[in-house]
N, C-alpha and C. Protein backbone atom coordinates (compact mmCIF):
# COMPACT_ATOMS: atom_id res chain seq x y z
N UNK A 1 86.33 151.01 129.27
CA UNK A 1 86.28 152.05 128.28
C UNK A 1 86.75 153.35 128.91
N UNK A 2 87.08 154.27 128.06
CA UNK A 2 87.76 155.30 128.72
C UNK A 2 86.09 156.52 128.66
N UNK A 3 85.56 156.46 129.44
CA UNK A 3 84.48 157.34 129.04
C UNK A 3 84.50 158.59 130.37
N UNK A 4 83.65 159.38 130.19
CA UNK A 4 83.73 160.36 131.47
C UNK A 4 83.05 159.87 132.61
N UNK A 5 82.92 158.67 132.75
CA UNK A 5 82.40 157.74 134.06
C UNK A 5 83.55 157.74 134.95
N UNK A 6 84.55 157.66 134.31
CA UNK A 6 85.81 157.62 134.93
C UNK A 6 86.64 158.31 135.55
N UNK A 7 86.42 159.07 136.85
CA UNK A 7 86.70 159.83 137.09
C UNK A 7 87.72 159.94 138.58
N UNK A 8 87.67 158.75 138.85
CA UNK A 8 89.17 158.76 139.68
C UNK A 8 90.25 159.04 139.57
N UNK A 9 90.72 160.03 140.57
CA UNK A 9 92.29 160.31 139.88
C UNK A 9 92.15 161.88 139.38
N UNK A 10 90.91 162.48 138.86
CA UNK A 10 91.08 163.33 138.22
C UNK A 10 90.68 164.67 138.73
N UNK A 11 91.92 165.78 138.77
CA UNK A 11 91.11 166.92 139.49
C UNK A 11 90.79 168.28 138.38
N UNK A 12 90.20 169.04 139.22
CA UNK A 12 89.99 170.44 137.98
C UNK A 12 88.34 170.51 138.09
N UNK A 13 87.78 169.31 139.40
CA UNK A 13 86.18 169.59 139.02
C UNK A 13 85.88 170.56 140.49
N UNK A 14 86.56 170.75 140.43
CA UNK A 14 86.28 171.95 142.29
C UNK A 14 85.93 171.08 143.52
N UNK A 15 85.91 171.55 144.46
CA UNK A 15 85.32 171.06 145.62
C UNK A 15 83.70 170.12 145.75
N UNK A 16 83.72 168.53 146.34
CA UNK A 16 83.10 168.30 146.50
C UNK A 16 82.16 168.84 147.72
N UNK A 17 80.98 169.33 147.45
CA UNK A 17 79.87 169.88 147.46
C UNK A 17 78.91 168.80 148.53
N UNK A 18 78.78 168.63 149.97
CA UNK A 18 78.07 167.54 150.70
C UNK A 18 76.64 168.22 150.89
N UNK A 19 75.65 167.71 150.77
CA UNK A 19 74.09 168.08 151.09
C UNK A 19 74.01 167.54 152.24
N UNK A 20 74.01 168.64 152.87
CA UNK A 20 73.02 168.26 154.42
C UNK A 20 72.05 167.37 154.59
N UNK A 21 71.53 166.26 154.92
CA UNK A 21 70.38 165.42 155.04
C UNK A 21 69.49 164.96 153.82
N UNK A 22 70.44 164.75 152.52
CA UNK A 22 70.14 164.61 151.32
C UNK A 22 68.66 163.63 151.26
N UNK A 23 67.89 164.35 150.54
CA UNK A 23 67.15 162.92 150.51
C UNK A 23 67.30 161.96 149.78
N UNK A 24 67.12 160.72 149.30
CA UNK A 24 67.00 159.54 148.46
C UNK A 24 66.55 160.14 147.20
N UNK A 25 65.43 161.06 146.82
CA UNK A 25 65.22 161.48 145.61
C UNK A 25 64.88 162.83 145.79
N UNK A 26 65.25 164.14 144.78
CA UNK A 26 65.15 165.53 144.98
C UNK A 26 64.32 165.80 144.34
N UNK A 27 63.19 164.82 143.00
CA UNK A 27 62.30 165.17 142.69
C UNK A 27 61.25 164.12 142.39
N UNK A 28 59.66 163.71 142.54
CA UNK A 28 59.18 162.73 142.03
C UNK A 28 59.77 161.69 141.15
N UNK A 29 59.79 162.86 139.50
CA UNK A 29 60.69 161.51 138.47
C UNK A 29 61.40 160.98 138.91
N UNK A 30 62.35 161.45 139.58
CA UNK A 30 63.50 160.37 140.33
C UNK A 30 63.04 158.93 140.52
N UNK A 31 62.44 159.05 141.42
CA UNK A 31 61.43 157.81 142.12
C UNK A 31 60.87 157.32 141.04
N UNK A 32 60.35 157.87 139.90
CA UNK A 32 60.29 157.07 139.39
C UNK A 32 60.99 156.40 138.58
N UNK A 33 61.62 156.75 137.66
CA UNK A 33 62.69 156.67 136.80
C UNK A 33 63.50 155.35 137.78
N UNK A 34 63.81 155.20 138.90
CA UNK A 34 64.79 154.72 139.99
C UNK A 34 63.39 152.83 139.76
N UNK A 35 62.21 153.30 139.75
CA UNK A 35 61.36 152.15 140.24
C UNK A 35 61.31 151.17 138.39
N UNK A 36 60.69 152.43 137.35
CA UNK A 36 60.80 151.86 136.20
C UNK A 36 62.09 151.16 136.12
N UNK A 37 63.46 151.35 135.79
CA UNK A 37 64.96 150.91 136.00
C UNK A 37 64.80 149.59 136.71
N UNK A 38 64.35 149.49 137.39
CA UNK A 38 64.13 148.04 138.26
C UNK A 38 63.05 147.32 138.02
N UNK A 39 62.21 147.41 137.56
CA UNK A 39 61.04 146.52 136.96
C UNK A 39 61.25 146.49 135.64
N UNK A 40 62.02 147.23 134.80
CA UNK A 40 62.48 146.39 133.74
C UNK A 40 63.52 145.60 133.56
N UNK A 41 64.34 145.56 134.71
CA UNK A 41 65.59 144.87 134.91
C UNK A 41 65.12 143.59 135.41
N UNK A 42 64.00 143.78 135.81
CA UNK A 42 63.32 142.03 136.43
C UNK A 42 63.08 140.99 135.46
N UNK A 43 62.38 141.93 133.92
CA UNK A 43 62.19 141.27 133.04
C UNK A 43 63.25 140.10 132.48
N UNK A 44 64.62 140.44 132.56
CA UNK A 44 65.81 139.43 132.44
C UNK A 44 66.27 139.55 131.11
N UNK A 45 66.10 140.54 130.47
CA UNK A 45 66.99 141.04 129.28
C UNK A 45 68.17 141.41 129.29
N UNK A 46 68.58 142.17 130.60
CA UNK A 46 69.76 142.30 130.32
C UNK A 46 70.33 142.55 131.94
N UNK A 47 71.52 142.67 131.96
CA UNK A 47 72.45 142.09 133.06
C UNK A 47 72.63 143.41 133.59
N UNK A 48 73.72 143.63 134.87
CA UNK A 48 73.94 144.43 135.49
C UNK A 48 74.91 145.10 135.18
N UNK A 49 76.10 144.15 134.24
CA UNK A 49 76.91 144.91 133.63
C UNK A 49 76.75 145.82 132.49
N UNK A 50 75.73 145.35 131.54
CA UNK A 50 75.03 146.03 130.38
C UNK A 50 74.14 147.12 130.89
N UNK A 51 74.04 147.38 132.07
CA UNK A 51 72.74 148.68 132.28
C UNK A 51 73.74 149.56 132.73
N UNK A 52 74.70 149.29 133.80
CA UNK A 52 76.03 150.00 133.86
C UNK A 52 76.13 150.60 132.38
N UNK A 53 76.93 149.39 131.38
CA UNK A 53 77.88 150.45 130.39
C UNK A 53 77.08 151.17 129.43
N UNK A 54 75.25 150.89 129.21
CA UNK A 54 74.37 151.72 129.14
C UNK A 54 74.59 152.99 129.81
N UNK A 55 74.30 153.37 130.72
CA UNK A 55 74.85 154.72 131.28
C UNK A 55 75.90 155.25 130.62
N UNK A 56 77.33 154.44 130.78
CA UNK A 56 78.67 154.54 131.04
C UNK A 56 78.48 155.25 129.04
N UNK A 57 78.02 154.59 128.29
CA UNK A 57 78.42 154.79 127.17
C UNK A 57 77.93 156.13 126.56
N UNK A 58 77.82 157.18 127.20
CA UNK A 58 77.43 158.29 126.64
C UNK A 58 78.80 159.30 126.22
N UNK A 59 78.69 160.27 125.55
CA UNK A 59 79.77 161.33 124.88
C UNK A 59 79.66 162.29 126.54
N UNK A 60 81.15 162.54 126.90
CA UNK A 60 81.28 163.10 127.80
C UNK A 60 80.42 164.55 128.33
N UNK A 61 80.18 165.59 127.28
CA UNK A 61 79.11 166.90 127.41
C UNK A 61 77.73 166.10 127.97
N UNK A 62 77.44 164.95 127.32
CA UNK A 62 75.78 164.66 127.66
C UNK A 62 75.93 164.25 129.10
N UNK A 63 77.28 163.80 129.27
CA UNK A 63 77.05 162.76 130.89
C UNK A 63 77.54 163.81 131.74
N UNK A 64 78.15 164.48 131.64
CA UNK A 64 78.59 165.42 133.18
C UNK A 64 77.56 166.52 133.00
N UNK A 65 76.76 166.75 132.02
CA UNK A 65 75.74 167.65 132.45
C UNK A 65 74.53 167.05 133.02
N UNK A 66 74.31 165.75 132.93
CA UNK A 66 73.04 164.95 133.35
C UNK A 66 73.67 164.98 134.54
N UNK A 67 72.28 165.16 135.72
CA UNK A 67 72.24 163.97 137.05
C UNK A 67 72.01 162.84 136.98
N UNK A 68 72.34 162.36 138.48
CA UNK A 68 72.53 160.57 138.59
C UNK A 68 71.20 160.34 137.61
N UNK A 69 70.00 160.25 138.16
CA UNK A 69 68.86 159.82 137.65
C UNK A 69 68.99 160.02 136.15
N UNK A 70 69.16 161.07 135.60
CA UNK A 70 69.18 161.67 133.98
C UNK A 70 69.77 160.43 133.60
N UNK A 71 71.11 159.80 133.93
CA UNK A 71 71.91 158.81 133.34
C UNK A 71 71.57 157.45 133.48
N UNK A 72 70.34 157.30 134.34
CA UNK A 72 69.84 156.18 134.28
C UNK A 72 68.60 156.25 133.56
N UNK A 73 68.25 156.91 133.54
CA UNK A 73 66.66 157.50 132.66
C UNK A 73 67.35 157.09 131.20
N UNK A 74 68.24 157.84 130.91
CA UNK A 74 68.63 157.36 129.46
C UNK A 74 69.85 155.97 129.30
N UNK A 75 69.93 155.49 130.07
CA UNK A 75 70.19 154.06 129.75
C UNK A 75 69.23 153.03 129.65
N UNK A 76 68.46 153.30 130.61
CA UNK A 76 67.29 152.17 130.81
C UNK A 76 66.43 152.39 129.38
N UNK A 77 66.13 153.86 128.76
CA UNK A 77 65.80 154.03 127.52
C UNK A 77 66.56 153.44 126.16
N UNK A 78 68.07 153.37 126.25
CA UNK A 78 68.36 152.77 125.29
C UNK A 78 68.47 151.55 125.60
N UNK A 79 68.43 150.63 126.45
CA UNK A 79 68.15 149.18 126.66
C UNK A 79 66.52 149.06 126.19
N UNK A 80 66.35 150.02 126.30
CA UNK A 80 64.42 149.12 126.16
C UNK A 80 64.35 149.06 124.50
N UNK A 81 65.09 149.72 123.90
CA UNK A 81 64.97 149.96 122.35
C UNK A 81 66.16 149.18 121.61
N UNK A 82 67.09 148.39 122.20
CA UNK A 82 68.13 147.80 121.96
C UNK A 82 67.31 146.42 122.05
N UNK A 83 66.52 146.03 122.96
CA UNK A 83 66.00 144.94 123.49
C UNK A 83 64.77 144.63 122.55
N UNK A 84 64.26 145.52 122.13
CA UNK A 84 63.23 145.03 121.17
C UNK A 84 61.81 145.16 121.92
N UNK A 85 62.13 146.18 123.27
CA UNK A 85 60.61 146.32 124.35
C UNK A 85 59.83 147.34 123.57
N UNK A 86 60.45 148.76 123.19
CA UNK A 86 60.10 149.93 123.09
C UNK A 86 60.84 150.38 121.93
N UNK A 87 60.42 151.04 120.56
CA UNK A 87 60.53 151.99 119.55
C UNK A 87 61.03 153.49 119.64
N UNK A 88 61.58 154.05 119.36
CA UNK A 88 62.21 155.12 119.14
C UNK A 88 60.80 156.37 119.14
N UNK A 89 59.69 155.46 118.62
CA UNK A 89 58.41 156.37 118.06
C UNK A 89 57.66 156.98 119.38
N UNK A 90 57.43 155.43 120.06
CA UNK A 90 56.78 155.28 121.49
C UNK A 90 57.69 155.92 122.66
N UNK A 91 58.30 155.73 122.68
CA UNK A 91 59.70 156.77 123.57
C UNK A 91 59.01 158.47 123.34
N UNK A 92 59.18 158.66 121.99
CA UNK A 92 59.05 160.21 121.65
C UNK A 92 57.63 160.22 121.89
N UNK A 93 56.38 159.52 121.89
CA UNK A 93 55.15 160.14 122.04
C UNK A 93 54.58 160.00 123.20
N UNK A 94 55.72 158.87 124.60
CA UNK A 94 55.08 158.22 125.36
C UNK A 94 53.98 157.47 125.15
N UNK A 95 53.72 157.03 124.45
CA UNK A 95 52.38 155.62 124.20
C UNK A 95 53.06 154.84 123.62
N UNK A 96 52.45 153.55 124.10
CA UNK A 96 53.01 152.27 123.72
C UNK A 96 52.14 152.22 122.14
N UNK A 97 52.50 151.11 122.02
CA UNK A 97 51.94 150.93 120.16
C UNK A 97 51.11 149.33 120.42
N UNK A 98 51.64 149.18 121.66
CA UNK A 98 50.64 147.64 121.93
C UNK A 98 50.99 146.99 123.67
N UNK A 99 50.48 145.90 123.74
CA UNK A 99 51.06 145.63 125.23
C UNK A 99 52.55 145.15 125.33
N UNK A 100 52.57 145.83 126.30
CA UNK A 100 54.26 145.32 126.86
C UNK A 100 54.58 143.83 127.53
N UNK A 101 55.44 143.65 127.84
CA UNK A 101 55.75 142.06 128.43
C UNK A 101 55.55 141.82 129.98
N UNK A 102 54.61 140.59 129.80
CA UNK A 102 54.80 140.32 131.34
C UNK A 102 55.45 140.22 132.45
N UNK A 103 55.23 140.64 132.94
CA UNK A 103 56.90 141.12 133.99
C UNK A 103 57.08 139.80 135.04
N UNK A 104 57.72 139.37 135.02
CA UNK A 104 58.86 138.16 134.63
C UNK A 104 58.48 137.71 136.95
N UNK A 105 58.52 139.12 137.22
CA UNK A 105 58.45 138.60 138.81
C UNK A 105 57.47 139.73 139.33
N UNK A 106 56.45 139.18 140.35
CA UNK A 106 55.26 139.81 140.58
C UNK A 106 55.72 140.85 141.57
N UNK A 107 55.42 142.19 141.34
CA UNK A 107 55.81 143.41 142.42
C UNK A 107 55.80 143.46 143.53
N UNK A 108 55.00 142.02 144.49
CA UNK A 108 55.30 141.91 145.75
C UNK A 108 56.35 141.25 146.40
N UNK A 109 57.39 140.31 145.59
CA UNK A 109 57.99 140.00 145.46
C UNK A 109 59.50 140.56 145.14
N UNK A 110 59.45 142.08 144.81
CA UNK A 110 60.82 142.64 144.36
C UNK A 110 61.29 143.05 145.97
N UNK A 111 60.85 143.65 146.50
CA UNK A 111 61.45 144.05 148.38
C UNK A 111 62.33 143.15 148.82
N UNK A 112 61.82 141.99 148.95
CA UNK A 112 62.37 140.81 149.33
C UNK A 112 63.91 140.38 148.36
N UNK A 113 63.51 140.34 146.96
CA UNK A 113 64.71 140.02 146.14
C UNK A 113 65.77 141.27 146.43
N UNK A 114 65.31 142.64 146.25
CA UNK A 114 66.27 143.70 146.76
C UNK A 114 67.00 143.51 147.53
N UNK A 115 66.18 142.84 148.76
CA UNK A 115 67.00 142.78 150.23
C UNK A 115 67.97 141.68 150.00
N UNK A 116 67.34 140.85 149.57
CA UNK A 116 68.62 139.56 149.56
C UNK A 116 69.58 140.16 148.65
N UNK A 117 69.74 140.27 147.60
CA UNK A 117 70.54 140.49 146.74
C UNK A 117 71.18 139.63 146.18
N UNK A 118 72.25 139.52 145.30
CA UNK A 118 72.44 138.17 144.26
C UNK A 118 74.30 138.24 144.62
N UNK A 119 74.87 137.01 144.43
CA UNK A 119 76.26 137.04 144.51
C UNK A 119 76.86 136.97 142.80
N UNK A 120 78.18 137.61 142.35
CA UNK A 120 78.90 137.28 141.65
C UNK A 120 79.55 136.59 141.60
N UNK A 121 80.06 135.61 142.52
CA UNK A 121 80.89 134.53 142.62
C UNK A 121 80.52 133.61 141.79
N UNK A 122 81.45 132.81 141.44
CA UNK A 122 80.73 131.08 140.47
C UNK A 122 81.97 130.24 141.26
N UNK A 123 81.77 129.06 141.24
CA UNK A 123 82.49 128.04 141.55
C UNK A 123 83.14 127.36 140.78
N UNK A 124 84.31 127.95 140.38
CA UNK A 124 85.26 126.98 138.95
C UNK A 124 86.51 126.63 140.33
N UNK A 125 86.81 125.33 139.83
CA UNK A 125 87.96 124.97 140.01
C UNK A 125 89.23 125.20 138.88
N UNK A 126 89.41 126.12 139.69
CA UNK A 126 91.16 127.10 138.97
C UNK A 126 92.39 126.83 139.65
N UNK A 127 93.37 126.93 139.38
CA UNK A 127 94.35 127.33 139.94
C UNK A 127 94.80 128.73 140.11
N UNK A 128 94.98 129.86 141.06
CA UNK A 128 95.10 130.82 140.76
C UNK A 128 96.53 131.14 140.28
N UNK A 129 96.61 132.56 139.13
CA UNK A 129 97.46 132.85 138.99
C UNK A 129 98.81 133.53 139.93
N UNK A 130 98.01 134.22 140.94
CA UNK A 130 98.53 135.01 141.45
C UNK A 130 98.15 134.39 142.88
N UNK A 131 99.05 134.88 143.83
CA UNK A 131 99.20 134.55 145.35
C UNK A 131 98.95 135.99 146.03
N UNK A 132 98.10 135.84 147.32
CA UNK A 132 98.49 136.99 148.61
C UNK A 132 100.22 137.32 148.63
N UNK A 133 100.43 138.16 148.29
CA UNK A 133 101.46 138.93 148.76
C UNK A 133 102.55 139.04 147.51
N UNK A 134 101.87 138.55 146.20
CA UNK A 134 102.42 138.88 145.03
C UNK A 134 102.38 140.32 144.53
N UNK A 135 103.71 140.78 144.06
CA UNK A 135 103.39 142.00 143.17
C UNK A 135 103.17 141.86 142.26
N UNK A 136 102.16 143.10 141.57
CA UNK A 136 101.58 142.39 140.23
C UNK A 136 101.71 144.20 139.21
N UNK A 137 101.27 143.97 138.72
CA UNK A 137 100.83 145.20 137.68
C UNK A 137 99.57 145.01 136.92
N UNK A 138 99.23 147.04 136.81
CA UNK A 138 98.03 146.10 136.33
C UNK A 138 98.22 146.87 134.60
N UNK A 139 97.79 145.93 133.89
CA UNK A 139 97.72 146.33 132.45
C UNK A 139 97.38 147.63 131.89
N UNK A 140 98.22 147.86 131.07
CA UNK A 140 97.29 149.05 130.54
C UNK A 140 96.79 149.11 129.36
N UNK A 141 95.45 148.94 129.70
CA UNK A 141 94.19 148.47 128.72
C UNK A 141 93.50 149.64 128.24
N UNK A 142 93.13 149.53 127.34
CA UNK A 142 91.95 150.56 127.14
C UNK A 142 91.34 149.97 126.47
N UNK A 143 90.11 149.56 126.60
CA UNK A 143 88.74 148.59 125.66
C UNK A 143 88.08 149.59 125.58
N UNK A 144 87.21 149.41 124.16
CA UNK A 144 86.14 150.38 124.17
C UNK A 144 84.73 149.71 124.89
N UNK A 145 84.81 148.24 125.28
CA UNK A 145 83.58 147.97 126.09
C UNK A 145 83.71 148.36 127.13
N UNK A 146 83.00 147.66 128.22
CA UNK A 146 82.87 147.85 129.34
C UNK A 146 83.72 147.12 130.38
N UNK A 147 84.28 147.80 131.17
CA UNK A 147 85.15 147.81 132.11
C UNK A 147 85.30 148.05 133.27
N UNK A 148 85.76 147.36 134.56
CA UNK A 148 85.45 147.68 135.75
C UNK A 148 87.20 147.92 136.65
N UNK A 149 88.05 148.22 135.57
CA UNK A 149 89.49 148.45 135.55
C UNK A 149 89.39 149.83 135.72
N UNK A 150 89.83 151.04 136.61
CA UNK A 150 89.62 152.26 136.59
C UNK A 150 90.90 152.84 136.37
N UNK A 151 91.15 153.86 135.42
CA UNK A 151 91.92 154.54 134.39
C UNK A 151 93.40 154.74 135.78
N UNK A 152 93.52 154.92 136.42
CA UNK A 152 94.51 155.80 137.71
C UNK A 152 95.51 154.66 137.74
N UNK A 153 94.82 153.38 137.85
CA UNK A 153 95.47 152.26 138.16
C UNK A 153 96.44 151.56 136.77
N UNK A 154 95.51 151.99 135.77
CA UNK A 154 96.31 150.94 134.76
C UNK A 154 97.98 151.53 134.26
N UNK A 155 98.77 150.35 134.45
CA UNK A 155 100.31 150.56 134.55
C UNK A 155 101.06 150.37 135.70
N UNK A 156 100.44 150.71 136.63
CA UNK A 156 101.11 150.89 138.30
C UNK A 156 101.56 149.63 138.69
N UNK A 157 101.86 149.44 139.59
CA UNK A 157 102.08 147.96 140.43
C UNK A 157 101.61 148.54 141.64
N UNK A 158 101.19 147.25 142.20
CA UNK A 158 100.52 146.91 143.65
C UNK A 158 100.76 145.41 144.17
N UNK A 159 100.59 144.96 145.31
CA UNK A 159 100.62 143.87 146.03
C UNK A 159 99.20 143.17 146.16
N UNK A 160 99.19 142.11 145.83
CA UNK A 160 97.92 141.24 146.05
C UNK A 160 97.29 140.88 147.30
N UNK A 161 96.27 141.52 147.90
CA UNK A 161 95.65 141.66 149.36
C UNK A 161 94.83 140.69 149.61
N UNK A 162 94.11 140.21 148.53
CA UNK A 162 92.89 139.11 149.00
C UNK A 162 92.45 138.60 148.14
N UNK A 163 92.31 137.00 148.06
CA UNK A 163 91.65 136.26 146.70
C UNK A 163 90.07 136.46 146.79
N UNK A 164 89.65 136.65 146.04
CA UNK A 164 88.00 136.67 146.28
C UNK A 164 87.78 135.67 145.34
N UNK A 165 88.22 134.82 144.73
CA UNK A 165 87.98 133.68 143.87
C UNK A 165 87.54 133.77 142.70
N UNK A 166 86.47 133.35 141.94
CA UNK A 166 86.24 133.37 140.37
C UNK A 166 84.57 134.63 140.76
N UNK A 167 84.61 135.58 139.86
CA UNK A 167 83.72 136.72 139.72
C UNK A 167 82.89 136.55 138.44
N UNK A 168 82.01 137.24 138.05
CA UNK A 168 81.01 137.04 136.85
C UNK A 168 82.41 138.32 136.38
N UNK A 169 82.53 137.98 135.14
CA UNK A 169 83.72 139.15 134.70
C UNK A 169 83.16 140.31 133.84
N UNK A 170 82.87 141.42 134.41
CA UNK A 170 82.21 142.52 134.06
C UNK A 170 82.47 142.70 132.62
N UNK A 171 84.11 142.68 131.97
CA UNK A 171 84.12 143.12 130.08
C UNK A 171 83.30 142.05 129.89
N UNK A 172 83.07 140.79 129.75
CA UNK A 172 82.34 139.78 128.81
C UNK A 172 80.54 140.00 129.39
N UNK A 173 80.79 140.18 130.47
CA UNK A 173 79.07 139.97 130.65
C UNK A 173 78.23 141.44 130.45
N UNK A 174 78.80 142.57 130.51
CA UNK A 174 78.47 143.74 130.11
C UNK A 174 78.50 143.98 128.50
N UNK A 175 78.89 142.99 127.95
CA UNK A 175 78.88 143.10 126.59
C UNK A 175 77.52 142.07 125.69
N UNK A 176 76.78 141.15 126.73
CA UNK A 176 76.13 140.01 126.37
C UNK A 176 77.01 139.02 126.16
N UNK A 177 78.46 139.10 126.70
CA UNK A 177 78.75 137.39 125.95
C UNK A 177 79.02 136.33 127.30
N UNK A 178 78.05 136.42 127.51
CA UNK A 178 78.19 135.54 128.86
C UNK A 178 79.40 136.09 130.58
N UNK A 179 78.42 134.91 131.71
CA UNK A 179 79.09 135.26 132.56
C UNK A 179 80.85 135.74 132.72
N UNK A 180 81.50 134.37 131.86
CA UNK A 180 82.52 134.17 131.86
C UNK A 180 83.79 134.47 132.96
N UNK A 181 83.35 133.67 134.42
CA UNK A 181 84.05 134.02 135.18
C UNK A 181 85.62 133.69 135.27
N UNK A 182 85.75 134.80 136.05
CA UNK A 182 87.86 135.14 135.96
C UNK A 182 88.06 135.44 137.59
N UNK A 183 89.35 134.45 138.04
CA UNK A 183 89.52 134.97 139.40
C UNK A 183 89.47 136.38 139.54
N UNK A 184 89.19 137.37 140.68
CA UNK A 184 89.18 139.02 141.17
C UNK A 184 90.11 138.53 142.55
N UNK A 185 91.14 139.84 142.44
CA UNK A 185 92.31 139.99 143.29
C UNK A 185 91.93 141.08 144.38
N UNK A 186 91.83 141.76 145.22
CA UNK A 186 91.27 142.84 145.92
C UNK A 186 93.46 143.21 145.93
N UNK A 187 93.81 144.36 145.05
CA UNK A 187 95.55 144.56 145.31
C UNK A 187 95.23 146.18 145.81
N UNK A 188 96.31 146.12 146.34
CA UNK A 188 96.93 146.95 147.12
C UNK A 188 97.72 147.75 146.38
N UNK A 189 97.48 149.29 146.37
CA UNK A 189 98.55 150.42 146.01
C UNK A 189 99.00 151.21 146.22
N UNK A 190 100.29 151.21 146.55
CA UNK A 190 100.74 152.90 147.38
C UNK A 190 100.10 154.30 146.66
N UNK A 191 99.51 154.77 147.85
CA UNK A 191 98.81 156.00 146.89
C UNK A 191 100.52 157.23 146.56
N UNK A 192 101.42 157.19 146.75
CA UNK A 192 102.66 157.36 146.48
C UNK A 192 102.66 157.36 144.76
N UNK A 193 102.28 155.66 144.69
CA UNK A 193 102.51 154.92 143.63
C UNK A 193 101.89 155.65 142.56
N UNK A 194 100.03 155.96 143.08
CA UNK A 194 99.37 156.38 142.19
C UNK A 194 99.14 158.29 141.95
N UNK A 195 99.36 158.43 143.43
CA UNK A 195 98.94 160.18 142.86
C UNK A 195 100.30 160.88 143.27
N UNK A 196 101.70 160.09 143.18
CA UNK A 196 103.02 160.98 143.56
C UNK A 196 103.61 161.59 144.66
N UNK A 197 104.50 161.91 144.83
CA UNK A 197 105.00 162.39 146.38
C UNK A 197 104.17 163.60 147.21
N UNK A 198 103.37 163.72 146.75
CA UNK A 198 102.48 164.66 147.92
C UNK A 198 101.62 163.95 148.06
N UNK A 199 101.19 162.72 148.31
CA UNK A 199 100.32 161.55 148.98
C UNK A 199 101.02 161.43 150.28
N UNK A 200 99.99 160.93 151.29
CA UNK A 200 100.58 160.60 152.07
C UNK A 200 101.21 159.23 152.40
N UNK A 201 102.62 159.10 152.95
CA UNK A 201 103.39 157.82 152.74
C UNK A 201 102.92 156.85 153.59
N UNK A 202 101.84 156.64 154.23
CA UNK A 202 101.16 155.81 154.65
C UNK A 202 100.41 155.28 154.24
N UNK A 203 99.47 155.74 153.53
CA UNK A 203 97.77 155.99 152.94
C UNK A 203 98.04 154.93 151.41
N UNK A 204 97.19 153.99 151.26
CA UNK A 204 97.21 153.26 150.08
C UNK A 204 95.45 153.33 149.69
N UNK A 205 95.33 152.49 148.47
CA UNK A 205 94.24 152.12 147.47
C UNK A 205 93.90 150.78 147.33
N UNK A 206 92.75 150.63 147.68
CA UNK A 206 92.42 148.79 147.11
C UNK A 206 91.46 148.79 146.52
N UNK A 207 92.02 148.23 145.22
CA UNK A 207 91.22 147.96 143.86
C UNK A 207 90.57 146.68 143.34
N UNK A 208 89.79 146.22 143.90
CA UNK A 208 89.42 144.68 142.98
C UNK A 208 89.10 144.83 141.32
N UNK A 209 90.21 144.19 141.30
CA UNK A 209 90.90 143.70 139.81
C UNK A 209 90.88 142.10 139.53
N UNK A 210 90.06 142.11 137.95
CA UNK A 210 90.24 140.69 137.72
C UNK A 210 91.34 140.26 136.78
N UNK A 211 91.59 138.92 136.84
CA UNK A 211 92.65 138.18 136.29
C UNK A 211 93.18 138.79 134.84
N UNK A 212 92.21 138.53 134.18
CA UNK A 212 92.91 139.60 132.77
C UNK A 212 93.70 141.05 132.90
N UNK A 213 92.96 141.90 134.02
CA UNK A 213 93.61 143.09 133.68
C UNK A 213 95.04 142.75 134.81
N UNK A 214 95.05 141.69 135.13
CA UNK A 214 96.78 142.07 136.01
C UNK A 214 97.78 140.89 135.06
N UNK A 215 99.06 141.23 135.24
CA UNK A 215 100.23 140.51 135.01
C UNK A 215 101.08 140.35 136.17
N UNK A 216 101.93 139.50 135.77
CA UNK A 216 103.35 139.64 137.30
C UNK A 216 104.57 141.10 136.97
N UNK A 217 104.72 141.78 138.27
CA UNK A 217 105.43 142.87 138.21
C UNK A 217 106.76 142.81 138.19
């Protein structure tokens, strides 16, 4: 989707700004907001791509004035009311209207799942479309779902750097319609290619891109 998530490529926002010894959270809510977000994500309603384009799907004024946390505070809010957890009523008064759902995996148990973490890969036997050292292009798409194709790239050509094999494919599973895995290409782009002759002619971009958004160049 073309939303203001998208922000590679784009200048006019001034100088990035580094915090000295930032901490992990700049205020309590954080922490919490960061812990709620993850204990309702345990419950198994909804996926990783759907809490993404939750965020992702806001009107550009609401999202570049929110912080990180703000944009997860109000995604995780409209998933809980999309999902059928939480009411629009109970949101606005903070009280629940009855008990909530058993949470799916016991809290001593999330550290451990954190640490491991989960793979996107699936195991289809494909033939791939594309080869290491193919030039390709990549489409120029614009979906209004969710998308893991970033705006700078679409149109360009690049060279194919690395098969990473079949991926959970972010448009279908960020939308609820299943995993639906699609080989992901890790390609290569002259930053020449992408931000014009005052790049430097050495210096490239690698984008993992899946099978739908590329063609042959």
């Amino acid at each position: 989707m073309n939303g203001a998530h998208d922000l590679g490529g784009i200048d006019g926002f001034g100088p990035v700004l580094r915090e000295e010894n930032e901490p992990l959270f700049h205020h309590p809510w954080e922490r919490r907001a960061f812990a709620v977000t993850l204990a309702a994500g345990m419950l198994g309603r909804w996926n990783i791509d759907m809490a993404r384009f939750a965020r992702e799907d806001t009107d550009p004024v609401t999202y570049l004035n929110a912080t990180y946390y703000e944009q997860w505070l109000r995604g995780l809010q409209r998933l809980l009311v999309e999902r059928g957890l939480v009411d629009a009523e109970e949101l606005a008064s903070g009280r629940a209207a009855g008990p909530g759902p058993v949470p799916a995996v016991p809290a001593e148990r999330v550290p451990a799942i954190l640490a491991r973490g989960a793979s996107a890969r699936r195991d289809v036997q494909a033939e791939p479309r594309f080869r290491v050292g193919d030039r390709v292009r990549a489409r120029n798409l614009h979906p209004r779902g969710h998308t893991r194709m970033p705006r700078y790239v679409r149109g360009h050509e690049g060279v194919v750097a690395r098969d990473h094999g079949h991926q959970v494919f972010p448009d279908r599973n960020g939308m609820g319609q299943g995993e639906a895995p699609e080989r992901c290409y890790a390609v290569r782009f002259a930053a020449r290619t992408l931000w014009g002759p005052d790049a430097a002619l050495a210096d490239s971009v690698v984008v993992d891109l899946w099978e739908p958004y590329l063609e042959p160049a």
